[in-house]
C-alpha atoms as a PDB file:
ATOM      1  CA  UNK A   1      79.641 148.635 134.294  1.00  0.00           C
ATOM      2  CA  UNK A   2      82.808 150.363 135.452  1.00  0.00           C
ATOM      3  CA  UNK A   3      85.173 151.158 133.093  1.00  0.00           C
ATOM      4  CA  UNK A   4      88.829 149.568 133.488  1.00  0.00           C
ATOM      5  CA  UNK A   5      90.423 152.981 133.133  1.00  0.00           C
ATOM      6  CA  UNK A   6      88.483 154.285 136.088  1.00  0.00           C
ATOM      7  CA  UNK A   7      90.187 153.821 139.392  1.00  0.00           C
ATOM      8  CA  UNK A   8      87.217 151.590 141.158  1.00  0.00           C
ATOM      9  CA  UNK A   9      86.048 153.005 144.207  1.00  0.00           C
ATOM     10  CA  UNK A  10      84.130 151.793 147.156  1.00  0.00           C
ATOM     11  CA  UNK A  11      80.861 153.127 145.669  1.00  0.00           C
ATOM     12  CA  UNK A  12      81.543 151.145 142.860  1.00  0.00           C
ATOM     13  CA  UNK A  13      81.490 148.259 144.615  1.00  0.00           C
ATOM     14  CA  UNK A  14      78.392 148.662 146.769  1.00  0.00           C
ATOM     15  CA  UNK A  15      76.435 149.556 143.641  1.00  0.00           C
ATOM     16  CA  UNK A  16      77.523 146.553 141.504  1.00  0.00           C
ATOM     17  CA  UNK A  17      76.961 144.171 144.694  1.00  0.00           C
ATOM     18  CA  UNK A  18      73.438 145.829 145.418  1.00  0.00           C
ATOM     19  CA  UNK A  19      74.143 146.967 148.898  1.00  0.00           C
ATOM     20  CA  UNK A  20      75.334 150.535 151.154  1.00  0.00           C
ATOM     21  CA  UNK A  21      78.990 152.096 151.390  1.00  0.00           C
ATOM     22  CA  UNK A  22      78.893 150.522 154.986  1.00  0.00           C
ATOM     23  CA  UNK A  23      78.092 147.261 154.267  1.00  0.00           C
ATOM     24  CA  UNK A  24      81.504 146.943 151.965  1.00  0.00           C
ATOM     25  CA  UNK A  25      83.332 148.384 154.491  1.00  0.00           C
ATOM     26  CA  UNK A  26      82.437 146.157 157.196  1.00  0.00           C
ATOM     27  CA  UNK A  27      82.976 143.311 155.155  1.00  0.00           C
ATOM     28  CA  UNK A  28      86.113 144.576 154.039  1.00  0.00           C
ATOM     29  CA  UNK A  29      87.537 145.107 157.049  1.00  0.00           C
ATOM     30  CA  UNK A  30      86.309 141.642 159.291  1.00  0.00           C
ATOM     31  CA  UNK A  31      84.025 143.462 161.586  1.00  0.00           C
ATOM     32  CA  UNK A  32      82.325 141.309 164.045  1.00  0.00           C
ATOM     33  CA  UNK A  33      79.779 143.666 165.229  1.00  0.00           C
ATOM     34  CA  UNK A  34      77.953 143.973 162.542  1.00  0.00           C
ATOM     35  CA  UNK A  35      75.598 141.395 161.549  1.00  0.00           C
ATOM     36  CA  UNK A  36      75.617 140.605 157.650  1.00  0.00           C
ATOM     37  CA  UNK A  37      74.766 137.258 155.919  1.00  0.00           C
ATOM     38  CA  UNK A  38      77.501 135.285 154.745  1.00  0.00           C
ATOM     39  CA  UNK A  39      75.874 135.617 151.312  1.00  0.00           C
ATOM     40  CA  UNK A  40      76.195 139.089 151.289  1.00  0.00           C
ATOM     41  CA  UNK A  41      79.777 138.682 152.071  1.00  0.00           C
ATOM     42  CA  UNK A  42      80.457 136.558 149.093  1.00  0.00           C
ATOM     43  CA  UNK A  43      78.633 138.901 146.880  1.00  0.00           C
ATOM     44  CA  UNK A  44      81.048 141.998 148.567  1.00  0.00           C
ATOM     45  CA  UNK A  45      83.965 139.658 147.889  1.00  0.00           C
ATOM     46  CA  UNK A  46      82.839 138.723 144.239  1.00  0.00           C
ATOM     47  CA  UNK A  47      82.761 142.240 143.409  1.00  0.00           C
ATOM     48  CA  UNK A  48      85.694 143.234 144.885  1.00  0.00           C
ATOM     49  CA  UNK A  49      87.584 140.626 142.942  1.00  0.00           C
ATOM     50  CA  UNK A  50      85.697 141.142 139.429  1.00  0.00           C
ATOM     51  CA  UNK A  51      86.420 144.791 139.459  1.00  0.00           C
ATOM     52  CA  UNK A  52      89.833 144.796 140.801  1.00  0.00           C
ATOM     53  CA  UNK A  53      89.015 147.047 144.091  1.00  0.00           C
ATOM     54  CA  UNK A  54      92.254 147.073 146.107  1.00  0.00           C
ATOM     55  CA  UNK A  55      89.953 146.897 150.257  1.00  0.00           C
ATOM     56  CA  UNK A  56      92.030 148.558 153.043  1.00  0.00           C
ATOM     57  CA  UNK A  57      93.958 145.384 154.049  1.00  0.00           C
ATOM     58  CA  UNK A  58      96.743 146.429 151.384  1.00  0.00           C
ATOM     59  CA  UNK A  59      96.461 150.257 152.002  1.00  0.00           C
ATOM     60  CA  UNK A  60     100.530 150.263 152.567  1.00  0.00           C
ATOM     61  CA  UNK A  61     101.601 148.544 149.549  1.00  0.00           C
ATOM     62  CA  UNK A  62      99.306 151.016 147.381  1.00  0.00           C
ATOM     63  CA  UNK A  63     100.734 154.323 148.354  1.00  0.00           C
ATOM     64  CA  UNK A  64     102.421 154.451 144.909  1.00  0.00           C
ATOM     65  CA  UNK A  65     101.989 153.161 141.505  1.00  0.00           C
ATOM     66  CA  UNK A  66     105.104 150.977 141.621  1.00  0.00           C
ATOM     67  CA  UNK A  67     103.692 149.579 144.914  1.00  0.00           C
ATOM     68  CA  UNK A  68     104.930 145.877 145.514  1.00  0.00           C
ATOM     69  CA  UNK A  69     102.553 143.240 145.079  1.00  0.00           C
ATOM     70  CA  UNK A  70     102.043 140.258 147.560  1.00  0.00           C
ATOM     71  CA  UNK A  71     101.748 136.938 146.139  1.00  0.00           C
ATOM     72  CA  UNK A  72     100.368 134.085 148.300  1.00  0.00           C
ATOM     73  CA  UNK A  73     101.866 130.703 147.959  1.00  0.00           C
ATOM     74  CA  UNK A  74      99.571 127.915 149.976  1.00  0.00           C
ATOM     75  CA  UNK A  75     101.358 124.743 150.169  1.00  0.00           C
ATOM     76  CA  UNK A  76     100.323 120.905 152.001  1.00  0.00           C
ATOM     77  CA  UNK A  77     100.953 121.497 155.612  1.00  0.00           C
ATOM     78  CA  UNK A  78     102.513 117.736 155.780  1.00  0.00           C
ATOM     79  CA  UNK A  79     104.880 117.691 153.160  1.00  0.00           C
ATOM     80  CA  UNK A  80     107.786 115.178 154.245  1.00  0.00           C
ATOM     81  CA  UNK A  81     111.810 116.375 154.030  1.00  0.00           C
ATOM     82  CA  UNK A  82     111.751 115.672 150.417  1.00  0.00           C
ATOM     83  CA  UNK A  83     108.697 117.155 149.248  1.00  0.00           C
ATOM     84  CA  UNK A  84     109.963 120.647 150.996  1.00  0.00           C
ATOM     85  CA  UNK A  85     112.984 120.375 149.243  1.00  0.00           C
ATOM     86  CA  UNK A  86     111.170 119.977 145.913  1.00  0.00           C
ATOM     87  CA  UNK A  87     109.002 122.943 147.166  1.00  0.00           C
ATOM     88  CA  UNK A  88     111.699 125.388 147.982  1.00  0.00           C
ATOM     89  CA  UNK A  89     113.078 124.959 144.206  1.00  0.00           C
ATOM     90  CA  UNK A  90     110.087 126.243 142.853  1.00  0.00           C
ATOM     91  CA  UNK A  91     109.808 128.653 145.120  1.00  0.00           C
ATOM     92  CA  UNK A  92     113.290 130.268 144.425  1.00  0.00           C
ATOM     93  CA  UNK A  93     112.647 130.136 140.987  1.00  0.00           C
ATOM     94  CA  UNK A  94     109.002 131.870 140.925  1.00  0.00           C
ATOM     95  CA  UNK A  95     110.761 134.308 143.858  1.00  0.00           C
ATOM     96  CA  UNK A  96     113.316 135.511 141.267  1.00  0.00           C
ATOM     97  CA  UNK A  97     110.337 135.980 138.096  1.00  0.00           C
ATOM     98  CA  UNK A  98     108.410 137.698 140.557  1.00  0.00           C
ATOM     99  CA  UNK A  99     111.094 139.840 141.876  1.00  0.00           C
ATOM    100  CA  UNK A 100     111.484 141.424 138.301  1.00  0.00           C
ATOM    101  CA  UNK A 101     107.944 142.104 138.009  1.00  0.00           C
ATOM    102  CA  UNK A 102     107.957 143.883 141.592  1.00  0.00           C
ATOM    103  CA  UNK A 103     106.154 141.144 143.301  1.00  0.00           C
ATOM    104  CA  UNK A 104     107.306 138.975 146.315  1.00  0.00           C
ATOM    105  CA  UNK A 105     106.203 135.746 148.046  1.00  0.00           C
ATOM    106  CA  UNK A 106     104.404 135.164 151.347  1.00  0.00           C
ATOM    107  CA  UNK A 107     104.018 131.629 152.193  1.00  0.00           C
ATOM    108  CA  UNK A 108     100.892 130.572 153.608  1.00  0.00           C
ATOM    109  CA  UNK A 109      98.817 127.551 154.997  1.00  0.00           C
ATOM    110  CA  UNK A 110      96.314 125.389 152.939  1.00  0.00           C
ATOM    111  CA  UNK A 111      93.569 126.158 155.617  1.00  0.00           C
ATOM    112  CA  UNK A 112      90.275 127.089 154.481  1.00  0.00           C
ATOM    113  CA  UNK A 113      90.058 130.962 155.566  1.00  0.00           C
ATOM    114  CA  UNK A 114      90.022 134.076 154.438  1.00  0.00           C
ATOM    115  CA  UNK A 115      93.716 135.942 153.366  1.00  0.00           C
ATOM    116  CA  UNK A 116      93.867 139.169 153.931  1.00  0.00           C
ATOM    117  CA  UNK A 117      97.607 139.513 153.454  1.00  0.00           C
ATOM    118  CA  UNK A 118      98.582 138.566 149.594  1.00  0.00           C
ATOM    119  CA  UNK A 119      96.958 140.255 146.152  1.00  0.00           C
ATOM    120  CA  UNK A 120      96.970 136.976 144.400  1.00  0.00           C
ATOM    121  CA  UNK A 121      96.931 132.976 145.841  1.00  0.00           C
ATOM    122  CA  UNK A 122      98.829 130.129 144.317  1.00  0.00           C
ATOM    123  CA  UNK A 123      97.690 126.653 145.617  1.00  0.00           C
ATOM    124  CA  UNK A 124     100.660 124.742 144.702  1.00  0.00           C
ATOM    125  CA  UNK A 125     100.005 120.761 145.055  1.00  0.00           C
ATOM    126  CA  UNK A 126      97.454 120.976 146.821  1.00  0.00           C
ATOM    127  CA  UNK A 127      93.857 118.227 146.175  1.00  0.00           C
ATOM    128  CA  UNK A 128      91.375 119.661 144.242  1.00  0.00           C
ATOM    129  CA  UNK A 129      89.247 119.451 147.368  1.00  0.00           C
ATOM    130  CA  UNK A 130      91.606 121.957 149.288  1.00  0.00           C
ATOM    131  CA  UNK A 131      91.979 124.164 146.207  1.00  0.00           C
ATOM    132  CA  UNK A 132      87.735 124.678 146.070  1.00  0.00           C
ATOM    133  CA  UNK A 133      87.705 125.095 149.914  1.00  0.00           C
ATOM    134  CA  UNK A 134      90.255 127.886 149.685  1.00  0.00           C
ATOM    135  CA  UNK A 135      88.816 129.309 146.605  1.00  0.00           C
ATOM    136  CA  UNK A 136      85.412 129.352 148.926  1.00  0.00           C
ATOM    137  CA  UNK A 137      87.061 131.720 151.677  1.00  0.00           C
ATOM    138  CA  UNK A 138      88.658 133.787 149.183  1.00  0.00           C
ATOM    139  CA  UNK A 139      87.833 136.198 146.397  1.00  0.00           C
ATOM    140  CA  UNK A 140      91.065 137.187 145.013  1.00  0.00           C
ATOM    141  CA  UNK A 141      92.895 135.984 142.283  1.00  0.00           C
ATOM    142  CA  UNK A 142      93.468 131.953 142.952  1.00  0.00           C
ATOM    143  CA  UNK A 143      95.633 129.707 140.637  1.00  0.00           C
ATOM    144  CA  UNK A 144      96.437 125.991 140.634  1.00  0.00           C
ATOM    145  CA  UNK A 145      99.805 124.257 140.276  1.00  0.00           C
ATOM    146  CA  UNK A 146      99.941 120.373 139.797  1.00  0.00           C
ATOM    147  CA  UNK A 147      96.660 120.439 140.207  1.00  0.00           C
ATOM    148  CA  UNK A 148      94.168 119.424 137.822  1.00  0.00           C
ATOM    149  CA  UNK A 149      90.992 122.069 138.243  1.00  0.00           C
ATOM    150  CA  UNK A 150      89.361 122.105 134.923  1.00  0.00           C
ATOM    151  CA  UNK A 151      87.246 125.448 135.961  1.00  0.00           C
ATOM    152  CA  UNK A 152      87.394 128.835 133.568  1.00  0.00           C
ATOM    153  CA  UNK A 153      87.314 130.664 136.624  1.00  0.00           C
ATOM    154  CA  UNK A 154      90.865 129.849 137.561  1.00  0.00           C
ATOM    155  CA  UNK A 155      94.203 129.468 135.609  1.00  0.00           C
ATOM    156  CA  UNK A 156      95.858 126.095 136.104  1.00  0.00           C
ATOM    157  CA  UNK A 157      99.782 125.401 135.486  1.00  0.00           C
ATOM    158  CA  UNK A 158     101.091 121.651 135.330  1.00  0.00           C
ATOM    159  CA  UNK A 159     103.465 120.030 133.897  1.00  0.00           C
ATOM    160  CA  UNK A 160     102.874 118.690 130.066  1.00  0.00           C
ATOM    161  CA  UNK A 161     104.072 114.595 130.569  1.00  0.00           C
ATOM    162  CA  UNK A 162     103.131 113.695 127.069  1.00  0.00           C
ATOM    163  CA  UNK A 163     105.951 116.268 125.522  1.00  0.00           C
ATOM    164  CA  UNK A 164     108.515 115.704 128.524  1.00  0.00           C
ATOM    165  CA  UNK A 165     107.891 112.024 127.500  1.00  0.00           C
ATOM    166  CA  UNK A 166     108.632 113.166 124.166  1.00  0.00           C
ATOM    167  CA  UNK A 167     112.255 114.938 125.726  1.00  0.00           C
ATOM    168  CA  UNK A 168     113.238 111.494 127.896  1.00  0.00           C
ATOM    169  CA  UNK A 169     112.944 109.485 124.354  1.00  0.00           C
ATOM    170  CA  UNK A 170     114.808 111.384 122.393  1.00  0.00           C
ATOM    171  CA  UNK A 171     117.368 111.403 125.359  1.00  0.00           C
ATOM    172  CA  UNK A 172     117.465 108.081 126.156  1.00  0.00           C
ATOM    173  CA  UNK A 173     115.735 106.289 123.738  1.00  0.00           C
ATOM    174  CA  UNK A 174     114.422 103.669 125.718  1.00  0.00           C
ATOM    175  CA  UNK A 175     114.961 101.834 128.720  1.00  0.00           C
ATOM    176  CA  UNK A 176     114.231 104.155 131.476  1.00  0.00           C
ATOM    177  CA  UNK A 177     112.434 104.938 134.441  1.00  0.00           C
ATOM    178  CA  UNK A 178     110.488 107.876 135.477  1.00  0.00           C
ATOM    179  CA  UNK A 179     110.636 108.902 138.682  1.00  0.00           C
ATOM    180  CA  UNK A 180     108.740 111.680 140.533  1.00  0.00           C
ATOM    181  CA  UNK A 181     107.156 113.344 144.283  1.00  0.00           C
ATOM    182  CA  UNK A 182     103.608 112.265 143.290  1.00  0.00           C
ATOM    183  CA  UNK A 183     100.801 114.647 142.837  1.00  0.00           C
ATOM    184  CA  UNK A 184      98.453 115.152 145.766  1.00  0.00           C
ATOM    185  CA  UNK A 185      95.867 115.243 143.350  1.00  0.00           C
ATOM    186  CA  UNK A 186      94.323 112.204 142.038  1.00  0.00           C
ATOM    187  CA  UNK A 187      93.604 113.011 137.722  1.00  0.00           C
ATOM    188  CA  UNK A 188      97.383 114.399 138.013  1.00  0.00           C
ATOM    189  CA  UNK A 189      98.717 111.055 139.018  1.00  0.00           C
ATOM    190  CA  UNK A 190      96.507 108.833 136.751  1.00  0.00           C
ATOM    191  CA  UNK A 191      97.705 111.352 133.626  1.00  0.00           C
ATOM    192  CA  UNK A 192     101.267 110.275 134.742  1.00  0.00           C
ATOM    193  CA  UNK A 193     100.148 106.913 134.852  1.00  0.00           C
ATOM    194  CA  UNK A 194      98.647 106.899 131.271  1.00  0.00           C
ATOM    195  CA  UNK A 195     102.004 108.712 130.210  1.00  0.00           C
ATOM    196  CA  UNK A 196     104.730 106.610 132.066  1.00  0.00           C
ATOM    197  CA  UNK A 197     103.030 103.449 132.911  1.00  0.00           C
ATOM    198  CA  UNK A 198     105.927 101.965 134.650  1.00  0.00           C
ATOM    199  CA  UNK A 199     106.417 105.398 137.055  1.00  0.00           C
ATOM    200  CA  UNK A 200     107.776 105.445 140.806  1.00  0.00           C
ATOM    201  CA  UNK A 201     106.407 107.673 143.408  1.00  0.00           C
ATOM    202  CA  UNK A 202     108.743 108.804 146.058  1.00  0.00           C
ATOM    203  CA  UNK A 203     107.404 110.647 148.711  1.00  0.00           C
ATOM    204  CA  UNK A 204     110.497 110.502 150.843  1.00  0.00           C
ATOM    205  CA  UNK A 205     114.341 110.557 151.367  1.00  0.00           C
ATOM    206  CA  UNK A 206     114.084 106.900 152.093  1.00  0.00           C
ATOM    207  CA  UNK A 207     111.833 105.683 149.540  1.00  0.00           C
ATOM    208  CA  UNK A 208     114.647 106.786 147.228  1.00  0.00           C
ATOM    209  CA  UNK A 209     116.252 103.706 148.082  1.00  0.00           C
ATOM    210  CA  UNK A 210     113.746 101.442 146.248  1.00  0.00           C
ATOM    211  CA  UNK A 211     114.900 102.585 143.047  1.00  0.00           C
ATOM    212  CA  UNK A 212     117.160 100.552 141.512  1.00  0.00           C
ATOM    213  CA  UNK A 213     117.472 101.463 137.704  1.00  0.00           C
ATOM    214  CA  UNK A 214     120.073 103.412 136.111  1.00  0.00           C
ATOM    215  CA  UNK A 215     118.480 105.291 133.802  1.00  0.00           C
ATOM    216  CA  UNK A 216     116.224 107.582 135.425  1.00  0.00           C
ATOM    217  CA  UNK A 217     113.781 110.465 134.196  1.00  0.00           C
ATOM    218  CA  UNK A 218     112.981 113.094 137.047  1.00  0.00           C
ATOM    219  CA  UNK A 219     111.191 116.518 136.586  1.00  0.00           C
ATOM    220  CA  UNK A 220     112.205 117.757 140.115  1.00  0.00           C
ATOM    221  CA  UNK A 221     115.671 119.415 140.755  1.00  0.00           C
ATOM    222  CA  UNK A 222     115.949 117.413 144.235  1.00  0.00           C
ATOM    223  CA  UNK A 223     115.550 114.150 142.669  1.00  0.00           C
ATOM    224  CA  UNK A 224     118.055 114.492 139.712  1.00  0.00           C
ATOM    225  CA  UNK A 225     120.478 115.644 142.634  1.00  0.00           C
ATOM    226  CA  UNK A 226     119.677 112.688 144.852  1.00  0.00           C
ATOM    227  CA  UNK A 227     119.892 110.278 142.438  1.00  0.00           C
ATOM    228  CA  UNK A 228     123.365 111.880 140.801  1.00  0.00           C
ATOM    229  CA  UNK A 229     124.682 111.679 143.750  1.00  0.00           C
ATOM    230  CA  UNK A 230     124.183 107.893 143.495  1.00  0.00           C
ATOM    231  CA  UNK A 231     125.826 107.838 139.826  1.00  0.00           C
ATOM    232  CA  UNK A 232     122.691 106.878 138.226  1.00  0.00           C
ATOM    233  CA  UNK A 233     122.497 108.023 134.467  1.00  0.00           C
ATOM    234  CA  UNK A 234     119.978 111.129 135.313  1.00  0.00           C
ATOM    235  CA  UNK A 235     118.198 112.860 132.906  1.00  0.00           C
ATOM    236  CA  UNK A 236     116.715 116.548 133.607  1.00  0.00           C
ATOM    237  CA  UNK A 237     115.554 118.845 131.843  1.00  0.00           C
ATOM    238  CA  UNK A 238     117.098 122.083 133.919  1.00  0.00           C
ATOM    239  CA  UNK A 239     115.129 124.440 131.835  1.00  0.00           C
ATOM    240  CA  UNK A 240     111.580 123.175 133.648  1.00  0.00           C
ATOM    241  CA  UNK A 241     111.598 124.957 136.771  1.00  0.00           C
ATOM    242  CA  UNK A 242     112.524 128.570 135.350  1.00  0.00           C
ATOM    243  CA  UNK A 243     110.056 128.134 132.302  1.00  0.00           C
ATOM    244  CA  UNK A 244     107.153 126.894 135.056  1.00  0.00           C
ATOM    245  CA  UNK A 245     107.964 130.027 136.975  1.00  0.00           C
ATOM    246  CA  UNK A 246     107.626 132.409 134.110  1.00  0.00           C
ATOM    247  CA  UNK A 247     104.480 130.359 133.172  1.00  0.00           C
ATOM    248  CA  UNK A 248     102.994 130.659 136.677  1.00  0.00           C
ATOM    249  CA  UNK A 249     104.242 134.293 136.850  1.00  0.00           C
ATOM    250  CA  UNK A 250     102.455 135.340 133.389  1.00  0.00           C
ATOM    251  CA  UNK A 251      99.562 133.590 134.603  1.00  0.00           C
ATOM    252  CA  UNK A 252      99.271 135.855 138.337  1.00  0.00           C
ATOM    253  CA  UNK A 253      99.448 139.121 136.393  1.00  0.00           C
ATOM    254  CA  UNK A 254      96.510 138.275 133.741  1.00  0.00           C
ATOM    255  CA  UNK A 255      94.555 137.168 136.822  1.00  0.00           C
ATOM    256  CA  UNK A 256      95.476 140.413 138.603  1.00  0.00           C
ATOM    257  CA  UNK A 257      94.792 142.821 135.541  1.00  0.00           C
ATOM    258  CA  UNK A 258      91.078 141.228 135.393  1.00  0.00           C
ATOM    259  CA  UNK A 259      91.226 141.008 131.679  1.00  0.00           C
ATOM    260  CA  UNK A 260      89.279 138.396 129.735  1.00  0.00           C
ATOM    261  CA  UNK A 261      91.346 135.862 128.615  1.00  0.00           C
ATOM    262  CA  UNK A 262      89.853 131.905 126.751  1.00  0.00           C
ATOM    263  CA  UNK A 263      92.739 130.395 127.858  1.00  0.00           C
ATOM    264  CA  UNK A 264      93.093 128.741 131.303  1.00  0.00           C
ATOM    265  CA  UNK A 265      95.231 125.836 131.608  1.00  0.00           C
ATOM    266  CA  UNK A 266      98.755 125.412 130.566  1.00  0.00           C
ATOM    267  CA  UNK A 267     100.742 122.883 130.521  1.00  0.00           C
ATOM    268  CA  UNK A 268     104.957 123.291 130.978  1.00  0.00           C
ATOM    269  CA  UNK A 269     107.270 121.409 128.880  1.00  0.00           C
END
């Protein structure tokens, strides 16, 4: 076992995943002409992510200890006008966490291959199914964001609906209406469902128009502005999207430092 004060070396590696120096480098660095099972590749990849080995794809950003980190951000390749908006609120808030930590943001695809350009995935919205087939190309750090994944091996962050129910009560008191871009994934939506029985979905700018209550509940900055701007009585709880950041944030740098930790999903209120 390598100790975590040691700096892990390619030697390391080959030893704990039972194969040469070579071997780890080839599969390190892509090459084609070399013929090696796709097993062993896992295995190489497994390794490299359980002992932290930094492979010679981010060479640049490790010539000193401050080096910047690259976060990945894969996101639904057909997200409509208002789901983007959505998006880009998040991602300005988790851009301005990260930037404190010395991290920044590369935003990626949700195709199933192999990333050779970020330290650390986040699959936000994404369907469990696209999260797994992600997680199968990729051995780096890989978390989940409104997406229910239910698996040690990954930290999840989602919204908690029982305790912002809790928040639109004691708001309102009754008679409103929550309103929210669904989930892509399907337990996410039927937890809002058993929370908010009576919630709208609204995928797009025009869908907006089939809400006709007054008192509305929203959890996304681009509906509470859409729906101001309509002088509906909005409710939103402004803190959300910074304290999701800083959840999501705390969350990439346990899964970067490798360290053991029992809890896995958390859920933002």
């Amino acid at each position: 076992m390598v100790s975590m004060n040691k700096r892990v070396t390619i030697g390391d590696v080959a030893e704990a995943a039972g194969v040469c120096k070579a071997t780890v480098s080839y599969v390190l660095n892509d090459r084609k002409d070399q013929k090696i099972s796709e097993a062993t590749k896992k295995k190489v990849w497994q390794v490299v992510n359980m002992l932290g080995y930094r492979p010679n794809a981010f060479a640049q950003n490790m010539r000193t200890a401050e080096a910047r980190q690259m976060i990945g951000v894969c996101l639904p390749e057909d997200m409509s006008a208002l789901e983007k908006a959505a998006s880009m609120d998040f991602l300005s808030d988790l851009s301005a966490v990260l930037k404190e930590q010395n991290a920044s943001i590369v935003l990626l695809g949700c195709a199933p291959e192999r990333i050779s350009t970020a330290d650390a995935l986040i699959a936000c919205s994404l369907t469990r199914e696209q999260f797994f087939a992600l997680g199968e190309c990729n051995f780096i750090p890989l978390l989940a964001v409104n997406c229910r994944i239910d698996d040690s091996l990954f930290f999840e962050v989602a919204p908690d609906y029982f305790a912002l129910k809790l928040r639109a009560d004691a708001h309102f008191g009754s008679g409103y209406r929550y309103v929210c871009i669904p989930p892509r994934d399907e337990a996410l939506r039927r937890e809002i469902k058993g929370v908010f029985p009576d919630a709208l979905f609204v995928r797009t700018f025009g869908d907006l128009e089939k809400v006709t209550d007054r008192n509305l509940f929203v959890t996304q900055r681009a509906l509470a502005e859409a729906f101001s701007a309509r002088a509906c009585n909005v409710y939103f709880p402004d803190d959300l999207g910074k304290t999701s950041a800083e959840t999501v944030a705390a969350c990439t740098r346990l899964a970067l430092s490798h360290e053991p930790c029992e809890q896995h999903i958390f859920k933002v209120s």
